[in-house]
Structures are given as C-alpha cells and as structure tokens.
N, C-alpha and C. Protein backbone atom coordinates (compact mmCIF):
# COMPACT_ATOMS: atom_id res chain seq x y z
N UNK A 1 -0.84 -19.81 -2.34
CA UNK A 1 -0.21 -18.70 -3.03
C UNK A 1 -1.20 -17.55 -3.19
N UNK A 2 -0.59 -16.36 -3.28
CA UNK A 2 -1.74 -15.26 -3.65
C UNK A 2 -0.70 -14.29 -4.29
N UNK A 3 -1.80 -13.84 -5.53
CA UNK A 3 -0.94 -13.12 -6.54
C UNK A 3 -1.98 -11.78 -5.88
N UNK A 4 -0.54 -10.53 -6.66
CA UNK A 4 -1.14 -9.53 -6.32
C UNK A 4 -0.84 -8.40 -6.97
N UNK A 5 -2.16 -7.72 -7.51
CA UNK A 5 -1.46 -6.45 -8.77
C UNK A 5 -2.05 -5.46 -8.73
N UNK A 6 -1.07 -4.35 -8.25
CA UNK A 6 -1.60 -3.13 -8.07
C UNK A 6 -1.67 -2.33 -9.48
N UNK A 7 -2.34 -1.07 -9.67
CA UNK A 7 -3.16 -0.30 -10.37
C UNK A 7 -3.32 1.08 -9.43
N UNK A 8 -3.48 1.85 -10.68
CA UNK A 8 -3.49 3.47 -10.09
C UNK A 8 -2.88 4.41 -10.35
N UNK A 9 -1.28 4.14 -10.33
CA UNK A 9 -0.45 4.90 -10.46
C UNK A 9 -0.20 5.73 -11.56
N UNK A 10 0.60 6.49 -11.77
CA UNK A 10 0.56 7.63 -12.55
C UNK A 10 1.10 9.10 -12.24
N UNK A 11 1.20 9.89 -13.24
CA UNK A 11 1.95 11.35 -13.00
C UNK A 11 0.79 12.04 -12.74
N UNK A 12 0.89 12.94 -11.57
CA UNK A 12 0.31 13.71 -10.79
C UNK A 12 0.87 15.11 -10.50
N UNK A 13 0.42 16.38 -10.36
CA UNK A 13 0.94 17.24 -9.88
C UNK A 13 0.92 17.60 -8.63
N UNK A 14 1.56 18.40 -8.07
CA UNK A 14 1.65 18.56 -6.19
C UNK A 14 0.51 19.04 -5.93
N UNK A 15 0.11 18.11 -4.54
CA UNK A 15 -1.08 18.86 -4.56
C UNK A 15 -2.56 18.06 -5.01
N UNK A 16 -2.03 17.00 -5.77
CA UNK A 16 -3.19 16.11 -6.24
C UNK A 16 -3.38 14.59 -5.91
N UNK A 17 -4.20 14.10 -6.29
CA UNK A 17 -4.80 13.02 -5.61
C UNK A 17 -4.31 12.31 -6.75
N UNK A 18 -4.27 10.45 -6.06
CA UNK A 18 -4.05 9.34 -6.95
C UNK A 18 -4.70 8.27 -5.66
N UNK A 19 -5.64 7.27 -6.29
CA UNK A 19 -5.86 5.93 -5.91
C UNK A 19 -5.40 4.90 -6.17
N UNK A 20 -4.79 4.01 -5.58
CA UNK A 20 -4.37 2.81 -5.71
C UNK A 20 -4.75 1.99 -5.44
N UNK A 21 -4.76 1.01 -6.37
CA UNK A 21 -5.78 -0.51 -5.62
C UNK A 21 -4.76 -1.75 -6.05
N UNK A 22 -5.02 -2.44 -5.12
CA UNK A 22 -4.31 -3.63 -4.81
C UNK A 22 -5.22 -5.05 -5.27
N UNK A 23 -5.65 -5.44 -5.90
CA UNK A 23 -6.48 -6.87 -6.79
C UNK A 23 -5.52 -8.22 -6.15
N UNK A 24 -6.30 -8.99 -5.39
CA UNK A 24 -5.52 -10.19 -4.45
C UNK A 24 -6.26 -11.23 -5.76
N UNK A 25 -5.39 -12.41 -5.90
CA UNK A 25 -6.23 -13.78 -6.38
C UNK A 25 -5.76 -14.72 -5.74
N UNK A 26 -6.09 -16.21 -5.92
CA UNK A 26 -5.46 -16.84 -5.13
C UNK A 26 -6.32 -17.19 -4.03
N UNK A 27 -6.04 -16.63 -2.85
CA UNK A 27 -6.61 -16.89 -1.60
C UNK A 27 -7.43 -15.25 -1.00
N UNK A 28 -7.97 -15.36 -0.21
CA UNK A 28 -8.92 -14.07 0.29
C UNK A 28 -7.98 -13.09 1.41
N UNK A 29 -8.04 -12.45 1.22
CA UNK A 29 -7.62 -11.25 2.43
C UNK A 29 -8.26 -11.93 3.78
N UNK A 30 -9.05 -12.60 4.02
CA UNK A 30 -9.48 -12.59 5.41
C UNK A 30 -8.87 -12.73 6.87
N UNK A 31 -7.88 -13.16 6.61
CA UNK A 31 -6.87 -13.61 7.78
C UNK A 31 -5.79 -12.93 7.86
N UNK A 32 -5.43 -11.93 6.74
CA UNK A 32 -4.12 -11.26 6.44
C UNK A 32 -3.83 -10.06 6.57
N UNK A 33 -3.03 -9.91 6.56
CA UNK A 33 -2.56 -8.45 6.88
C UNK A 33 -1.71 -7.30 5.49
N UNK A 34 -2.08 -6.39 4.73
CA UNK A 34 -1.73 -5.78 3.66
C UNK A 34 -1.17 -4.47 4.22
N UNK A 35 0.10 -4.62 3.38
CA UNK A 35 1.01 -3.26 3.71
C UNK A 35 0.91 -2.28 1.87
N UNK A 36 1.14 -1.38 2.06
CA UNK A 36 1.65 -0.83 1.01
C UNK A 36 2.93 -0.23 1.18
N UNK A 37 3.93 -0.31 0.58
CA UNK A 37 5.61 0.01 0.73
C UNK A 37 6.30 1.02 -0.30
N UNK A 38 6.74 1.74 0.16
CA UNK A 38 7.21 2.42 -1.84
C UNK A 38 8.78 2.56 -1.92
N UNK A 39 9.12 2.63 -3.16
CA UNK A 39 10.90 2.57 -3.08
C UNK A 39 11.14 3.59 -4.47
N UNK A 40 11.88 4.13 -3.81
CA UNK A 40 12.19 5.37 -4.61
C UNK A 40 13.57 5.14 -4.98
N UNK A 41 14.19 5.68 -6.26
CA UNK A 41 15.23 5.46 -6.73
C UNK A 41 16.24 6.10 -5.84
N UNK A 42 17.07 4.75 -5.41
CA UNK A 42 18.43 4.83 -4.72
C UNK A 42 17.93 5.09 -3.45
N UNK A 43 16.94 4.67 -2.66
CA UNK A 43 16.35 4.51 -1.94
C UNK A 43 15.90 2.89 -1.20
N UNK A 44 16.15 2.86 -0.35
CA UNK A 44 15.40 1.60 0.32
C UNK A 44 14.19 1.79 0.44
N UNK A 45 13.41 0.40 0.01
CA UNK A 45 12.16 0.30 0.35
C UNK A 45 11.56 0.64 1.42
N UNK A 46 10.68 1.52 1.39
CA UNK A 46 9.91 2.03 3.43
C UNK A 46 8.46 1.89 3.32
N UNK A 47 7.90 1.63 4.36
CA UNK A 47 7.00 1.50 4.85
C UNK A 47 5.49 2.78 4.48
N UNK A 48 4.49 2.44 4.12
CA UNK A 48 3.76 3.55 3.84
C UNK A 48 2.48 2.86 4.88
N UNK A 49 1.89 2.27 4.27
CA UNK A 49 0.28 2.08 5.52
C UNK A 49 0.14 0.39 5.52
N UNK A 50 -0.55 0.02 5.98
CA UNK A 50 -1.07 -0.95 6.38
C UNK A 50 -2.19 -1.75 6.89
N UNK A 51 -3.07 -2.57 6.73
CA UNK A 51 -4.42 -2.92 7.83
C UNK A 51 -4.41 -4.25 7.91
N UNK A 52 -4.98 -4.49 9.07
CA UNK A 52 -4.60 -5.90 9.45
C UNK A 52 -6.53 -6.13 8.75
N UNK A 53 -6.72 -7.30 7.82
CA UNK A 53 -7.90 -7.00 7.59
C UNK A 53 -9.65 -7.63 8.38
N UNK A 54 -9.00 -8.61 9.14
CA UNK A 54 -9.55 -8.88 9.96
C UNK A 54 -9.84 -7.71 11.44
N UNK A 55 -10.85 -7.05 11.46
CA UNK A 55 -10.41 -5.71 12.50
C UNK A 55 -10.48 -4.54 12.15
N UNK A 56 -9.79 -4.60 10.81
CA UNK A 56 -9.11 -3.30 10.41
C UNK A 56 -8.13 -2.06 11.00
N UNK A 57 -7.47 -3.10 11.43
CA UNK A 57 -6.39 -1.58 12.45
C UNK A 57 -5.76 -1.51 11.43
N UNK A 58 -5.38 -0.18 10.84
CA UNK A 58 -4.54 0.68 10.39
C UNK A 58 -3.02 0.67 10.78
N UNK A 59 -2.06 1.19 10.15
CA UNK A 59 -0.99 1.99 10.64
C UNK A 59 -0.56 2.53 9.40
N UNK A 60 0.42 3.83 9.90
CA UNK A 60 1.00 4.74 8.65
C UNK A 60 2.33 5.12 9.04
N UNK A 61 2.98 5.23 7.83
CA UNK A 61 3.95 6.05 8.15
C UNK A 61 3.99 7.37 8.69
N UNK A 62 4.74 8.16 9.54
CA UNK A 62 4.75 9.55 9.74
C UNK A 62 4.57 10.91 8.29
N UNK A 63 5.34 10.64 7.85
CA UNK A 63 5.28 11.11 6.64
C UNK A 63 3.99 10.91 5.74
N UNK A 64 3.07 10.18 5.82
CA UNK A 64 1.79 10.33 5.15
C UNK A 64 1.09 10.55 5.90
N UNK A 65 0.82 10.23 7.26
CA UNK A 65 -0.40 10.72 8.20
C UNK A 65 -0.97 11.53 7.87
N UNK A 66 -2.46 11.89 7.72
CA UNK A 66 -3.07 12.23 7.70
C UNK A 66 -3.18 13.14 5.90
N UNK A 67 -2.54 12.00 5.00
CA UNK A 67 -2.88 12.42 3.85
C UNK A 67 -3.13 11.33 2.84
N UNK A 68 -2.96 10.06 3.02
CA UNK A 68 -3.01 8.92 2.61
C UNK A 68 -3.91 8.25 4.02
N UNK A 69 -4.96 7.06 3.30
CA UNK A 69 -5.56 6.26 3.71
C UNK A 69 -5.84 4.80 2.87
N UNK A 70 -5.70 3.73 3.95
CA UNK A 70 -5.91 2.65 3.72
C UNK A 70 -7.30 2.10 3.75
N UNK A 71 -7.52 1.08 3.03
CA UNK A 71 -8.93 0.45 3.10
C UNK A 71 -9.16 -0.27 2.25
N UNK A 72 -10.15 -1.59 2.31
CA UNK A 72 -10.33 -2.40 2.05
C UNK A 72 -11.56 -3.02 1.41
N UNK A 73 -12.05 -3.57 0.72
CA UNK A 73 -13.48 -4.00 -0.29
C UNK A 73 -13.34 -5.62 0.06
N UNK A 74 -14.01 -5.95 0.71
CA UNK A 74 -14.39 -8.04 1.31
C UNK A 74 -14.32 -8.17 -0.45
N UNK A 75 -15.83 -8.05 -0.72
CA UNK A 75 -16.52 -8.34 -1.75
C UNK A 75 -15.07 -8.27 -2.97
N UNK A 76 -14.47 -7.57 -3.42
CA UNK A 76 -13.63 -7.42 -4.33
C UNK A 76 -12.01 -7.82 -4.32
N UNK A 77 -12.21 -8.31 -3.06
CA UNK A 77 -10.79 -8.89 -2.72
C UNK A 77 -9.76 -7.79 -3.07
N UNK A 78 -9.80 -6.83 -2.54
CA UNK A 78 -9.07 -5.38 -3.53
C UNK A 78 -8.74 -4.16 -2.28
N UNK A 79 -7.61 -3.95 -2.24
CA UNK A 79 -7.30 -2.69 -0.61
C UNK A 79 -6.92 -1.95 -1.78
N UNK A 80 -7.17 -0.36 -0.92
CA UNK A 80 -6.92 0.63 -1.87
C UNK A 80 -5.82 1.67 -1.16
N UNK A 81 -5.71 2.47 -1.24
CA UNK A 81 -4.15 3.58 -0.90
C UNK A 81 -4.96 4.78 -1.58
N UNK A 82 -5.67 5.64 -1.02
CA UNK A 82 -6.13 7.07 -1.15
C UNK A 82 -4.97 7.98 -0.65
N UNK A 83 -4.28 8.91 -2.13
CA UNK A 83 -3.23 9.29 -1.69
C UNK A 83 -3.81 10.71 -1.87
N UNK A 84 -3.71 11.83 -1.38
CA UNK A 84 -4.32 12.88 -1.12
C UNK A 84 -2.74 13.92 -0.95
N UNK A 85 -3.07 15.41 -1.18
CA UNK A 85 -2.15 16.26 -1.21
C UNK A 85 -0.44 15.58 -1.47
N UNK A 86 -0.49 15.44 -2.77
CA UNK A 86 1.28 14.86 -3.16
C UNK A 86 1.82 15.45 -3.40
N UNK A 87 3.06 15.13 -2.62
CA UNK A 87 4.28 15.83 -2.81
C UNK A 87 5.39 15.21 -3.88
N UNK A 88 6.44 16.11 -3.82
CA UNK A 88 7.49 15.47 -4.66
C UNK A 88 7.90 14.31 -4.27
N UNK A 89 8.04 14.03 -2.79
CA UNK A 89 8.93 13.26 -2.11
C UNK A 89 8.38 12.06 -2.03
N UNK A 90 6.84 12.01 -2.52
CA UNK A 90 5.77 10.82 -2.29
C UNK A 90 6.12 9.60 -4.04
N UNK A 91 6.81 10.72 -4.59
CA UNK A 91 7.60 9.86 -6.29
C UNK A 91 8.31 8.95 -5.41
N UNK A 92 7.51 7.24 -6.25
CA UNK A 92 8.54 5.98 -6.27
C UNK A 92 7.31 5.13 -6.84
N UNK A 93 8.55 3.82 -6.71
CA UNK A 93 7.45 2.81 -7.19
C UNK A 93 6.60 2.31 -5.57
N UNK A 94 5.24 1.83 -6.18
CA UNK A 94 4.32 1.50 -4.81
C UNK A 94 4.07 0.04 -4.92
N UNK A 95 4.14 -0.84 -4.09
CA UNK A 95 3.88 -2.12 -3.96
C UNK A 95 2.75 -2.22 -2.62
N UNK A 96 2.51 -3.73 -3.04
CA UNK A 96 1.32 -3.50 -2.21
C UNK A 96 2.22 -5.29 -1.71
N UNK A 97 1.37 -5.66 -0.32
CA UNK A 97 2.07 -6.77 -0.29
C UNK A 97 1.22 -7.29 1.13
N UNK A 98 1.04 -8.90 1.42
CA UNK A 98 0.31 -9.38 2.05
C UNK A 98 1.35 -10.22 2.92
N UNK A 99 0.87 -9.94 4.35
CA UNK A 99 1.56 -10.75 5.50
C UNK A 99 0.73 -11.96 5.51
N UNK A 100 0.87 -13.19 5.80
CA UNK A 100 0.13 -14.34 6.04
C UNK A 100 -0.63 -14.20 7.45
N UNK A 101 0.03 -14.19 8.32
CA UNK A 101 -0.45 -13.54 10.05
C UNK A 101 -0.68 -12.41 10.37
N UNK A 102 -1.78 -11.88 10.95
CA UNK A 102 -2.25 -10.72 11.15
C UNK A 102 -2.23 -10.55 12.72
N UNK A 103 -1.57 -10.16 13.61
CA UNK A 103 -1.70 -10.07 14.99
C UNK A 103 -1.32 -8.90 15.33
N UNK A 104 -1.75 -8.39 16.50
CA UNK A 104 -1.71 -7.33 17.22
C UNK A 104 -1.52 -6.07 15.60
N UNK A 105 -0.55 -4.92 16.07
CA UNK A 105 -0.56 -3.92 15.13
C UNK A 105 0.03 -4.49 13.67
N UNK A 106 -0.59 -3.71 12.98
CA UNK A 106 -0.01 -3.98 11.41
C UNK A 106 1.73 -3.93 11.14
N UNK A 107 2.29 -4.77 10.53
CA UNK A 107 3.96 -4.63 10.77
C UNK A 107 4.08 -3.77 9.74
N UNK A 108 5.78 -3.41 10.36
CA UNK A 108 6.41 -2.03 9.00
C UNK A 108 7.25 -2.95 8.10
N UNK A 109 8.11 -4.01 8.68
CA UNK A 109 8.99 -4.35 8.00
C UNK A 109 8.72 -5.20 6.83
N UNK A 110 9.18 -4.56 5.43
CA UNK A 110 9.27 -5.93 4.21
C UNK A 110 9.31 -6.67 4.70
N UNK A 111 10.41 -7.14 5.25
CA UNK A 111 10.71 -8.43 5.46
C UNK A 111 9.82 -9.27 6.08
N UNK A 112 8.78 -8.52 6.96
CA UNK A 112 7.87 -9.52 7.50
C UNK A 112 6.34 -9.67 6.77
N UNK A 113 6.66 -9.35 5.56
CA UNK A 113 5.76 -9.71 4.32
C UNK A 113 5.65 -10.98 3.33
N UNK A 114 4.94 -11.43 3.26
CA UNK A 114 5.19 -12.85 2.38
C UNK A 114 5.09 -13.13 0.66
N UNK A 115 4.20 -11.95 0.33
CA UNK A 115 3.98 -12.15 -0.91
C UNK A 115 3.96 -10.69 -1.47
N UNK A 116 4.58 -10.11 -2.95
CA UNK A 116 4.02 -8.83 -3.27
C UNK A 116 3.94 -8.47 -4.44
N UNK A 117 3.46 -7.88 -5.00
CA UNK A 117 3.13 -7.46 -6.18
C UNK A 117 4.37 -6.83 -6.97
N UNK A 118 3.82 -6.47 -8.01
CA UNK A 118 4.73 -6.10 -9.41
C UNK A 118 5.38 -4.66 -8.89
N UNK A 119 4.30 -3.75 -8.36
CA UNK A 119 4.22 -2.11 -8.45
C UNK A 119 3.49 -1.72 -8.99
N UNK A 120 3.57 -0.34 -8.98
CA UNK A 120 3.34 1.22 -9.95
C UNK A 120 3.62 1.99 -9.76
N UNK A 121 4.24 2.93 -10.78
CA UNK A 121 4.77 3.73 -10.29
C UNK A 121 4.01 5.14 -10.11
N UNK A 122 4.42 5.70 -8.93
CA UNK A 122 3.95 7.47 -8.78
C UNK A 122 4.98 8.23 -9.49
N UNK A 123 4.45 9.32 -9.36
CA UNK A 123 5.18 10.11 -10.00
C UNK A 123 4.70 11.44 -10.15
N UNK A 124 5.19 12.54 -8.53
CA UNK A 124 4.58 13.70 -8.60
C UNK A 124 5.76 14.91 -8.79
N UNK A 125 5.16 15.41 -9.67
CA UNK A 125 6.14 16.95 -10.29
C UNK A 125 5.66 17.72 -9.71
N UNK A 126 6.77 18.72 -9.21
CA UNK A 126 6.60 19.61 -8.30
C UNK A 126 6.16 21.30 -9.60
C-alpha cells in the first residue's frame, strides 16, 4: 500500500506561483510512476504532469507546458508540481497519484493509476 498527501495549495492571484508536494509513505517511489491530475468543479478529472521516477521522463499536459514542472526528492520520498504563471482556468482540486508500473512514457489516464491522495485545492482569482 502507499499513502499519499499532497500540500501546497491555496488562493493565488493570476500570474503567481504555488508549489505542490506530494509526501508518499508506505513503499518508495522507486519503481513508480507519479501523475498529478486536477478536477475542477463539474469537470472531469484531466491529466496535468507526470514522471516516471525511475529515469525521470516527464510528460504534461498542453495546457501547462511550459509553466508547470514536475520533480522529484529520492531522499524525501516527496514529487513536487512547480506551478508558475496561474491562470483562472488552472482553479480545481489537485491530486497527486502513483502508477505501480512505470514503462515507456508516463500515462495520462486516472484510470491507469493505482493509488491517490486526498487533494488540494487551487484556487486562482483572476
């Protein structure tokens, strides 16, 4: 089993930064693969970044490229979500969540996630 609880979140204005960190217990990141996902009210859950942590390949959604970054601490058992220039549209709750298998590119789909955290919520005013 691996529990998992993200931290960070908070009201932000457009335009500003928020970090998120993801705290694993349980078992180690070493073999796994961590997505971060966000779901916005009346919204389906979508896809935001990902790293496979063995490697570290990346992936992102279109919509955050190149304003959000993923990354990872061995030592702290802890991935983080550097969210940079926020928009309105970046408001929801953020989950963080661990695939058991890590192969080839990092996956988008929930569904191919095994375990995930509580949330937090963002929350940027325009």
């Amino acid at each position: 089993q691996v529990q998992l609880v993200e931290s960070g979140g908070g009201l932000v204005q457009a335009g500003g930064s928020l970090r998120l960190s993801c705290a694993a217990s349980g078992r180690t990141f070493s073999t796994y693969a961590i997505g971060w996902f966000r779901e916005a009210q009346g919204k389906e859950r979508e896809f935001v970044a990902a790293i496979n942590w063995s490697g570290g390949t990346t992936a992102y959604a279109d919509s955050v490229k190149g304003r959000f970054a993923i990354s990872g601490d061995n030592e702290k058992n802890t991935v983080y979500l550097q969210m940079n220039n926020l928009k309105p549209e970046d408001t929801a709750i953020y989950y963080c969540a661990v695939r058991r298998i890590a192969l080839g590119s990092p996956r988008r789909g929930p569904r191919e996630y095994d375990y995930w955290g509580q949330g937090t919520q963002v929350t940027v005013s325009s």
